[in-house]
PDB file of N, CA and C in Angstrom:
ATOM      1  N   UNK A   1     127.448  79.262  49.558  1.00  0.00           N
ATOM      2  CA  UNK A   1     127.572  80.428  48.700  1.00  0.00           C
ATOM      3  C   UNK A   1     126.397  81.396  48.853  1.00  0.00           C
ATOM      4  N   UNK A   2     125.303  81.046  49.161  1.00  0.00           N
ATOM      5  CA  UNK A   2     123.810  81.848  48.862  1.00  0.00           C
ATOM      6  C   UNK A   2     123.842  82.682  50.292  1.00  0.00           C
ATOM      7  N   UNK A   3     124.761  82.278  51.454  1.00  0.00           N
ATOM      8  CA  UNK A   3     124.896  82.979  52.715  1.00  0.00           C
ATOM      9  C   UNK A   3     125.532  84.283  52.582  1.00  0.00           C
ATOM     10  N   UNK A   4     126.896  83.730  51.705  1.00  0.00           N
ATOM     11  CA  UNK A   4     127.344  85.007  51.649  1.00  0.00           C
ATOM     12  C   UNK A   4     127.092  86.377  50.808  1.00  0.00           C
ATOM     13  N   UNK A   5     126.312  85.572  49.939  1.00  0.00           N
ATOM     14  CA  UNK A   5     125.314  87.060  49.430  1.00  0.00           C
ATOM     15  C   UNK A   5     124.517  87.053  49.849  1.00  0.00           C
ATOM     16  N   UNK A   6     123.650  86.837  50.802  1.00  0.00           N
ATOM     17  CA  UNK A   6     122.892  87.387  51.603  1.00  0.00           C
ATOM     18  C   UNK A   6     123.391  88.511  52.683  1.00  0.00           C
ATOM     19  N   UNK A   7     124.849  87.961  53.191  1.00  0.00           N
ATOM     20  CA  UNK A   7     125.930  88.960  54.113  1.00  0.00           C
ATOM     21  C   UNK A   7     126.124  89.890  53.350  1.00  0.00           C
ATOM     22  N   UNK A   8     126.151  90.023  52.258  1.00  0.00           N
ATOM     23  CA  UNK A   8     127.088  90.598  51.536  1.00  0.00           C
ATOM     24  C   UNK A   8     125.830  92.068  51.419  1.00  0.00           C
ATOM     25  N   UNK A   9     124.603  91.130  50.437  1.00  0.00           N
ATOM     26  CA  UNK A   9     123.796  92.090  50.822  1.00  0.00           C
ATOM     27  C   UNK A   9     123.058  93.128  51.940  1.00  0.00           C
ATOM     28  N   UNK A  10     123.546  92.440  53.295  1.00  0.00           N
ATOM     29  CA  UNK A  10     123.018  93.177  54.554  1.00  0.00           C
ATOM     30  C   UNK A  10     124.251  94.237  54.336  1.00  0.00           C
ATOM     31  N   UNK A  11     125.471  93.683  54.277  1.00  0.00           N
ATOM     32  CA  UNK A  11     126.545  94.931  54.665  1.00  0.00           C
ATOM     33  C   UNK A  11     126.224  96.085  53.620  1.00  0.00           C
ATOM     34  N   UNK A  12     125.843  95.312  52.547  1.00  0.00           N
ATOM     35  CA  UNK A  12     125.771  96.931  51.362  1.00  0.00           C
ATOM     36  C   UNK A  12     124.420  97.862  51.908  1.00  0.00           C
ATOM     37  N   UNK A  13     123.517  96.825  52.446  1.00  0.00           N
ATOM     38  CA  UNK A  13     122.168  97.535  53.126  1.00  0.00           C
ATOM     39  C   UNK A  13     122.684  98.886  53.958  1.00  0.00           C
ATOM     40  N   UNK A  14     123.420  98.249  55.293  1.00  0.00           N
ATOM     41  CA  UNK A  14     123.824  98.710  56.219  1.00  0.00           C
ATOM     42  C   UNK A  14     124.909  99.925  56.318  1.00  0.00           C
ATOM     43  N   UNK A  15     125.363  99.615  54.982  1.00  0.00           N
ATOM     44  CA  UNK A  15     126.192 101.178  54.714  1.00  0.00           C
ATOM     45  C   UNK A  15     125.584 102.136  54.413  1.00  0.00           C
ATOM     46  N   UNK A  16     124.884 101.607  53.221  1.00  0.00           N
ATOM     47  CA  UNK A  16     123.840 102.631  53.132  1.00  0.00           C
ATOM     48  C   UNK A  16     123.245 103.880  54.125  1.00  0.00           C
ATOM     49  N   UNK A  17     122.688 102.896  54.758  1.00  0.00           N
ATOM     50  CA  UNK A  17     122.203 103.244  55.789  1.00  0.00           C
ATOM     51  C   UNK A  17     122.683 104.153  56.947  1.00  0.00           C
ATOM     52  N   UNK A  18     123.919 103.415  56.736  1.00  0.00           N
ATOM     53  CA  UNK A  18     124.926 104.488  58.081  1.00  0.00           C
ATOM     54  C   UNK A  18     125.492 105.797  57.444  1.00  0.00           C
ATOM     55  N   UNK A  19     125.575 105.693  55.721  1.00  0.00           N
ATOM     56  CA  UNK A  19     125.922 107.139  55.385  1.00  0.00           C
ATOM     57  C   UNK A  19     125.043 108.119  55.329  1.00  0.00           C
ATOM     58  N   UNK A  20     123.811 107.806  55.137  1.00  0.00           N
ATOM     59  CA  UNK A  20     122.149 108.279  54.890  1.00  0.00           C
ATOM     60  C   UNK A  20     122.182 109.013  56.552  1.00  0.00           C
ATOM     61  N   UNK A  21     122.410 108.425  57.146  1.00  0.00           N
ATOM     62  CA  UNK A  21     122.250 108.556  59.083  1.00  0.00           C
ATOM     63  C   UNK A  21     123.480 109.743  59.070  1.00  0.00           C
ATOM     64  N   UNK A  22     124.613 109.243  58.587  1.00  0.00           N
ATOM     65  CA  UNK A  22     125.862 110.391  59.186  1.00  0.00           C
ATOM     66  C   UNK A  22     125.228 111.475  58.114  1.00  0.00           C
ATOM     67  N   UNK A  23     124.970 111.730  57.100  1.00  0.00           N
ATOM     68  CA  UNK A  23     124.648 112.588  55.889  1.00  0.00           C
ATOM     69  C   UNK A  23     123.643 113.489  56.750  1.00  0.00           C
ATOM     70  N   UNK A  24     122.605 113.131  57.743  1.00  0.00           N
ATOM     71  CA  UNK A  24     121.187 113.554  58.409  1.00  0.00           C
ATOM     72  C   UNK A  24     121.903 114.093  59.386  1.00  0.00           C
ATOM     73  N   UNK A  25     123.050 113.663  60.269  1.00  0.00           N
ATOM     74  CA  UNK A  25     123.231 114.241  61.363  1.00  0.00           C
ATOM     75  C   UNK A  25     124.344 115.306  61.150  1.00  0.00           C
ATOM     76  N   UNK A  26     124.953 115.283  60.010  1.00  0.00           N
ATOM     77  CA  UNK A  26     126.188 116.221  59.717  1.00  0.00           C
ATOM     78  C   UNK A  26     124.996 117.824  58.526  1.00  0.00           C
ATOM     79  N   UNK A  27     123.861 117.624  58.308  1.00  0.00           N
ATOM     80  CA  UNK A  27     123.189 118.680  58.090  1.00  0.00           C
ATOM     81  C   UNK A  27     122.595 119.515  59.020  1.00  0.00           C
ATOM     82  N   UNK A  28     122.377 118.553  60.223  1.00  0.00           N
ATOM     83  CA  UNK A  28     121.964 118.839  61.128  1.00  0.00           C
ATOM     84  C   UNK A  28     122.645 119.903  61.709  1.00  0.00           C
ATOM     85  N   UNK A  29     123.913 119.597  62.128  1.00  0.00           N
ATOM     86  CA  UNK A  29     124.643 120.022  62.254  1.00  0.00           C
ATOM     87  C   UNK A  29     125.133 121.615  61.416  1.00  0.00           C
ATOM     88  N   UNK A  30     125.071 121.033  60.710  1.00  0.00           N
ATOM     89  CA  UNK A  30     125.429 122.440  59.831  1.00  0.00           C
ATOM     90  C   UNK A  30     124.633 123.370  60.088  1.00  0.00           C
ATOM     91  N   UNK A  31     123.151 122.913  60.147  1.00  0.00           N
ATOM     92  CA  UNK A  31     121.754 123.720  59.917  1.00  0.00           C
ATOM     93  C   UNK A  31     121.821 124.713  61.482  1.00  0.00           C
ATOM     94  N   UNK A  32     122.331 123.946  62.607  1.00  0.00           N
ATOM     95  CA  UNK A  32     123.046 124.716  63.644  1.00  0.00           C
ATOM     96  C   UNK A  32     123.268 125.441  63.799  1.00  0.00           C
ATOM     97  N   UNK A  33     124.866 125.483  63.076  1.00  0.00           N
ATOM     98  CA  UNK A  33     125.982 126.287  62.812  1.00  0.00           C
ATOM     99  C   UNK A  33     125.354 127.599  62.203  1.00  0.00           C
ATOM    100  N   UNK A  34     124.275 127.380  60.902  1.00  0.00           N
ATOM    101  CA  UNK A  34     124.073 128.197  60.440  1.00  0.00           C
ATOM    102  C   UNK A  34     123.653 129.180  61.289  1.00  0.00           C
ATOM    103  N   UNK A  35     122.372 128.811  61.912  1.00  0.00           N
ATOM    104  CA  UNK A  35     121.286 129.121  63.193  1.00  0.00           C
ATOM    105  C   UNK A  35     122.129 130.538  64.008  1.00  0.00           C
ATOM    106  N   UNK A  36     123.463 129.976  64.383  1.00  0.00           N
ATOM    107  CA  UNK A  36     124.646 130.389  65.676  1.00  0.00           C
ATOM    108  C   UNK A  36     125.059 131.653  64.531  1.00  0.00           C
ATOM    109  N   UNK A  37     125.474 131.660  63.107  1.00  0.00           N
ATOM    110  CA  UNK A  37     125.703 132.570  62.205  1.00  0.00           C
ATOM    111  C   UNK A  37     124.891 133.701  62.289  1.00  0.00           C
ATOM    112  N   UNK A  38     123.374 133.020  61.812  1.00  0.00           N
ATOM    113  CA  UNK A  38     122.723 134.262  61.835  1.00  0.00           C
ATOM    114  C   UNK A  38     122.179 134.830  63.035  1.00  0.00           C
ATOM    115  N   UNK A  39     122.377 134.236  63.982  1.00  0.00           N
ATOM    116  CA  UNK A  39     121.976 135.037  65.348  1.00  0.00           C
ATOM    117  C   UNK A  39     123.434 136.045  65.596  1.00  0.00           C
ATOM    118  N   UNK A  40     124.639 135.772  65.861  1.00  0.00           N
ATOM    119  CA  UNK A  40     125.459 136.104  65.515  1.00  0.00           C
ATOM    120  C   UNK A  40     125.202 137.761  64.358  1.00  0.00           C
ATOM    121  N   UNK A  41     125.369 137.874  63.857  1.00  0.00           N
ATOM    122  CA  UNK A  41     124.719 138.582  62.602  1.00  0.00           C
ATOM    123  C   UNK A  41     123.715 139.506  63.263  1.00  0.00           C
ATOM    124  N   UNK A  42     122.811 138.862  63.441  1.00  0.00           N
ATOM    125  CA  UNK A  42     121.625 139.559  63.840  1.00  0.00           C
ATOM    126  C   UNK A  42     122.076 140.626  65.184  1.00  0.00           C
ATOM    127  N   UNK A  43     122.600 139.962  66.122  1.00  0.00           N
ATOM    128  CA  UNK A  43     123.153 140.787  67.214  1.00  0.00           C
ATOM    129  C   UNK A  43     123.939 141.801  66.679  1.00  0.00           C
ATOM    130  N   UNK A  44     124.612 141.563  65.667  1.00  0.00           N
ATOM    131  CA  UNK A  44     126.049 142.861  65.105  1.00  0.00           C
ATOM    132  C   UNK A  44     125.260 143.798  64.714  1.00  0.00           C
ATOM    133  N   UNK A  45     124.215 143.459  63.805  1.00  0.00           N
ATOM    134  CA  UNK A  45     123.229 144.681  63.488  1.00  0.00           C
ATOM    135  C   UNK A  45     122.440 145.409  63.843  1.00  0.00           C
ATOM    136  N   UNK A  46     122.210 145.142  65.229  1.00  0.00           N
ATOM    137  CA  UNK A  46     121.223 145.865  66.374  1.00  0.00           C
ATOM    138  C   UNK A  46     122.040 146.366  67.132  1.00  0.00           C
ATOM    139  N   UNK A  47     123.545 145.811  67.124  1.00  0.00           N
ATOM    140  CA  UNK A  47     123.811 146.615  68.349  1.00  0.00           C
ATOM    141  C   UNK A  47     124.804 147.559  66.917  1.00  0.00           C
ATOM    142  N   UNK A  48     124.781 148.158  66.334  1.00  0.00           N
ATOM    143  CA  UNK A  48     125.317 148.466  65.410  1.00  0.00           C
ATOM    144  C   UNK A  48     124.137 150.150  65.569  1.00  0.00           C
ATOM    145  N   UNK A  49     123.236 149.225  65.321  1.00  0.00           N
ATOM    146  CA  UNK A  49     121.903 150.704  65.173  1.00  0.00           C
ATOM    147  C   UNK A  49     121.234 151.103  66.479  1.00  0.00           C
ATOM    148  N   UNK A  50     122.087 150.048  67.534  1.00  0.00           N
ATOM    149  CA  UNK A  50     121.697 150.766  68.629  1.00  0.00           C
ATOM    150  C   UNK A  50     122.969 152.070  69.111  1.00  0.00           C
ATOM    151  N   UNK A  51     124.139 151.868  68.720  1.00  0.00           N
ATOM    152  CA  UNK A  51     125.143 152.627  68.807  1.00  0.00           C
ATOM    153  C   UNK A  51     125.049 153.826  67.634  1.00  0.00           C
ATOM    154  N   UNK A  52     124.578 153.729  66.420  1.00  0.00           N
ATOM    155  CA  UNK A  52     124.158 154.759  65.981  1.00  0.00           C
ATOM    156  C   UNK A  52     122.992 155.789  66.682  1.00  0.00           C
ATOM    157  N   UNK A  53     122.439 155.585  67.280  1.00  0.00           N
ATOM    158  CA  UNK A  53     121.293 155.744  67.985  1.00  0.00           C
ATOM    159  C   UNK A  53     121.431 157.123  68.837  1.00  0.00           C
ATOM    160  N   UNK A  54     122.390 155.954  69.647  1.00  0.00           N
ATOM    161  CA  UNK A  54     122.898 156.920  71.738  1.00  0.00           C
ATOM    162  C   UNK A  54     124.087 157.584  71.096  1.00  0.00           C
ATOM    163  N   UNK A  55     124.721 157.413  69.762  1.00  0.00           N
ATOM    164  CA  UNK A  55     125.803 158.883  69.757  1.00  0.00           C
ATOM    165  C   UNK A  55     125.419 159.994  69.128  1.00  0.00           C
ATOM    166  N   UNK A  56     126.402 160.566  70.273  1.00  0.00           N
ATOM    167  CA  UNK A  56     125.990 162.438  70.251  1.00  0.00           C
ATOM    168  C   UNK A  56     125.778 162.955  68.806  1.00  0.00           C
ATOM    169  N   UNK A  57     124.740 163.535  68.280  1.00  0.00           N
ATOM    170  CA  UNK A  57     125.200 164.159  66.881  1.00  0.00           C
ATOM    171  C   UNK A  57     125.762 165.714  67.342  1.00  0.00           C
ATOM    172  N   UNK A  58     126.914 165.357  66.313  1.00  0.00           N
ATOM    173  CA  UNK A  58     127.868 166.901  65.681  1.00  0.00           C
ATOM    174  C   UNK A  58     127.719 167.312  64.588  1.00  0.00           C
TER     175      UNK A  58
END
């Protein structure tokens, strides 16, 4: 009996653990995504005021 709560306790360890790990790599992730957004972004707005720029004023 004392084995299997010891198993019992590694598996609850070990989940832990693996959601803590997927939780780190899926922010990661996101933190990315974000990264790709605001560069994204950033390009629309320069080339935005670079096209205000080079047209002809009337």
């Amino acid at each position: 009996m004392p084995i299997l709560l010891i198993l019992l306790l590694a598996l609850i360890i070990a989940q832990v653990g693996f959601w803590k790990t997927l939780g780190s790599i899926l922010g990661a992730i996101a933190m990315i995504g974000l990264l790709v957004v605001l560069v994204v972004l950033a390009l629309a707005v320069l080339g935005l005021i670079i096209a205000r720029r080079t047209r002809p004023r009337t």
